[in-house]
N, C-alpha and C. Protein backbone atom coordinates (compact mmCIF):
# COMPACT_ATOMS: atom_id res chain seq x y z
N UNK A 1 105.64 210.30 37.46
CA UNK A 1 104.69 209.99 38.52
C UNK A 1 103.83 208.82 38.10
N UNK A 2 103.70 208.04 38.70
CA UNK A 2 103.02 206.80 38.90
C UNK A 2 101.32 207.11 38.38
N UNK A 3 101.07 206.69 37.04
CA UNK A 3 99.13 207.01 37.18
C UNK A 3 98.79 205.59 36.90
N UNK A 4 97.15 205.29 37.90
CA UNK A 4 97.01 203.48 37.69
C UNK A 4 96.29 204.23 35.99
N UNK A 5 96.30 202.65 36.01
CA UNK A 5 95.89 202.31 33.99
C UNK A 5 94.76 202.08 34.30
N UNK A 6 93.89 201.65 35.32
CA UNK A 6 92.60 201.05 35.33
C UNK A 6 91.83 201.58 36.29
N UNK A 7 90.48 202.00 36.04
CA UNK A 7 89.93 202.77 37.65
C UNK A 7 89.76 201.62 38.71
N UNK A 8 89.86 201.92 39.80
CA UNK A 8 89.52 200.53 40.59
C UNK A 8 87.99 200.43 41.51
N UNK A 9 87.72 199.96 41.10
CA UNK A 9 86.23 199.17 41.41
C UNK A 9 85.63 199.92 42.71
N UNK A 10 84.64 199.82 43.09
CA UNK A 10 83.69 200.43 44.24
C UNK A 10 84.19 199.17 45.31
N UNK A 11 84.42 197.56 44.78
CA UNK A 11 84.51 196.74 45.98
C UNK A 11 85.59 196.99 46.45
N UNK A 12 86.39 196.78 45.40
CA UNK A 12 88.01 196.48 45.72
C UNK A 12 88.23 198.10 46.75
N UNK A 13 88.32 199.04 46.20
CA UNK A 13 88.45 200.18 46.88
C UNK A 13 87.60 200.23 48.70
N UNK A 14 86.60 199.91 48.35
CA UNK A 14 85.71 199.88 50.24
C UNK A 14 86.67 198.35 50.70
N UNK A 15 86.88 197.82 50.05
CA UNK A 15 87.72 196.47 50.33
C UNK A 15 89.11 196.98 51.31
N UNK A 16 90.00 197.15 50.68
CA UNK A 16 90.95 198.29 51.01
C UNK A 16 90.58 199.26 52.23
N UNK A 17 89.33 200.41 52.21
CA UNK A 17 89.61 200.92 52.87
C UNK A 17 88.60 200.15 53.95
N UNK A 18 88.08 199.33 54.29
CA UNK A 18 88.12 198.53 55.31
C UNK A 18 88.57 198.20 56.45
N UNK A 19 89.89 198.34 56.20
CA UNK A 19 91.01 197.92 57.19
C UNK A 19 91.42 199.30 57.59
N UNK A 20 91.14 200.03 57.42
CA UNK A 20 91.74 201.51 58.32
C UNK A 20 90.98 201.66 59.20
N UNK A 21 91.55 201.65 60.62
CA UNK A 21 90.59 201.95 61.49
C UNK A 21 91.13 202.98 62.42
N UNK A 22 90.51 203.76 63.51
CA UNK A 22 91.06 204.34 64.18
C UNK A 22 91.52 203.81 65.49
N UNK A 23 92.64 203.92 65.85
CA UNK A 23 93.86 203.08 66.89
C UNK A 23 93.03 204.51 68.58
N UNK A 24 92.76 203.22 69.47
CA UNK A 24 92.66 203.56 70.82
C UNK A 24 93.54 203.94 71.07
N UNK A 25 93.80 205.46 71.91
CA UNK A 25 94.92 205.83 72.42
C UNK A 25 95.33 205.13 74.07
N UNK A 26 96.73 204.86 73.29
CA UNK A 26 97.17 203.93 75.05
C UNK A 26 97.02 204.86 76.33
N UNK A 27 96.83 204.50 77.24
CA UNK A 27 96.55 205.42 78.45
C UNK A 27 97.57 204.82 79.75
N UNK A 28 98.05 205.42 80.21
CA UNK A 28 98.83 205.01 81.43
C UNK A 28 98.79 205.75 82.21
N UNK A 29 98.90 205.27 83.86
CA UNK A 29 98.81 206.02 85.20
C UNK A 29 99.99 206.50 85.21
N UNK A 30 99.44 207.77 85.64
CA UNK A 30 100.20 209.12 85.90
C UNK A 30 100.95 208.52 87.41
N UNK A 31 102.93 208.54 87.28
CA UNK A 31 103.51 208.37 88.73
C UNK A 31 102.89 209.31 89.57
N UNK A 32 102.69 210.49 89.83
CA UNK A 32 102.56 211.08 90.74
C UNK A 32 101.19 211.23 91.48
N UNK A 33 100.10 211.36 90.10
CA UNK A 33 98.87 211.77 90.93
C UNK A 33 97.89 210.24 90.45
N UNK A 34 98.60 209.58 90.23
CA UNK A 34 97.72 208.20 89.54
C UNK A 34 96.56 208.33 88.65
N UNK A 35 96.07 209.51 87.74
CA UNK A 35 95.10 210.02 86.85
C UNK A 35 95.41 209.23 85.51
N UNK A 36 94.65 208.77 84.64
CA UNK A 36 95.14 208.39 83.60
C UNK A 36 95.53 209.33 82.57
N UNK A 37 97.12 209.04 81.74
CA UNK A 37 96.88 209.88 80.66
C UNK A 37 97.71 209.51 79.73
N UNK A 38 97.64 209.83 78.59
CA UNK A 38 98.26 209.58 77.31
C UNK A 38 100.10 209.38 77.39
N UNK A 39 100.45 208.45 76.90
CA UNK A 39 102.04 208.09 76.92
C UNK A 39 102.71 209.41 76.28
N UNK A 40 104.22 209.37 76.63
CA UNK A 40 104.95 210.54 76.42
C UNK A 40 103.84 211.59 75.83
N UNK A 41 103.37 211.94 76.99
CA UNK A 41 102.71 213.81 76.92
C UNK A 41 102.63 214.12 78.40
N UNK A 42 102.81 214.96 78.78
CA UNK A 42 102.76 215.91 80.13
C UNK A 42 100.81 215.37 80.18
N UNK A 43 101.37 215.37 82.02
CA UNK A 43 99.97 214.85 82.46
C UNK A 43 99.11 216.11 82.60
N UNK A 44 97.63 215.78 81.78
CA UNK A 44 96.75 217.10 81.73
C UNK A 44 96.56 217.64 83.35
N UNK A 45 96.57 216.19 84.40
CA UNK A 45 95.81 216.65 85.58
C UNK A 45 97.32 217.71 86.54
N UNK A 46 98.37 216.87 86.74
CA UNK A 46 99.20 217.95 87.23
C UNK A 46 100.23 218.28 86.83
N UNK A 47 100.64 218.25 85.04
CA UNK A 47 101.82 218.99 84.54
C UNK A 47 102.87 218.41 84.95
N UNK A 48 102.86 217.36 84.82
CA UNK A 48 104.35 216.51 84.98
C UNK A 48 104.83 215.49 83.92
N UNK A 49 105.88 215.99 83.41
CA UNK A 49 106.55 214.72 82.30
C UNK A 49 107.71 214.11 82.91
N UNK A 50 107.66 213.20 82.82
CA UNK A 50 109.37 212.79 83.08
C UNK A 50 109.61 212.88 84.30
N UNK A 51 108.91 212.55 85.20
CA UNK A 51 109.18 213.21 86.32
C UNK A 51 110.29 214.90 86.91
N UNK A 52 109.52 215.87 85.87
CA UNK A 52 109.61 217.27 86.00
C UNK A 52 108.40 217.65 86.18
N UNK A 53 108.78 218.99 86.59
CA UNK A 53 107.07 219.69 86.49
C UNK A 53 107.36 220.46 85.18
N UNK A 54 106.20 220.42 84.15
CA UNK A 54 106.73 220.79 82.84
C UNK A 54 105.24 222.10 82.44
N UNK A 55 104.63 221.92 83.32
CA UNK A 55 103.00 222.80 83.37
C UNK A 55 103.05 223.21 84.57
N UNK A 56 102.19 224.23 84.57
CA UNK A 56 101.89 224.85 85.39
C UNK A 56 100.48 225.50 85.56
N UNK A 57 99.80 224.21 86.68
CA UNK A 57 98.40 223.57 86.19
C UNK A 57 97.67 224.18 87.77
């Protein structure tokens, strides 16, 4: 297993984690009831994926 040889620094490390950020979830109109909602997931407002009814809302 891989161990580093050197501790790494307070900058370098906040340096690094810097760049992680949290990603906006994409949102798209629902075909049927035009509500917005999250890509491939069944729509919260009327239970439809794929054009099925997959809930029962």
């Amino acid at each position: 297993m891989a161990v580093p040889k050197r501790k790494m620094s307070r900058s370098n490390t906040r340096h690094r984690r810097s760049q992680w950020k949290a990603a906006v979830p994409m949102l798209v109109t629902c075909e049927r009831c035009h509500e917005p909602k999250q890509q491939h997931v069944a729509c919260p407002s009327c239970g439809v994926y794929n054009k099925r009814q997959v809930l029962a809302v």
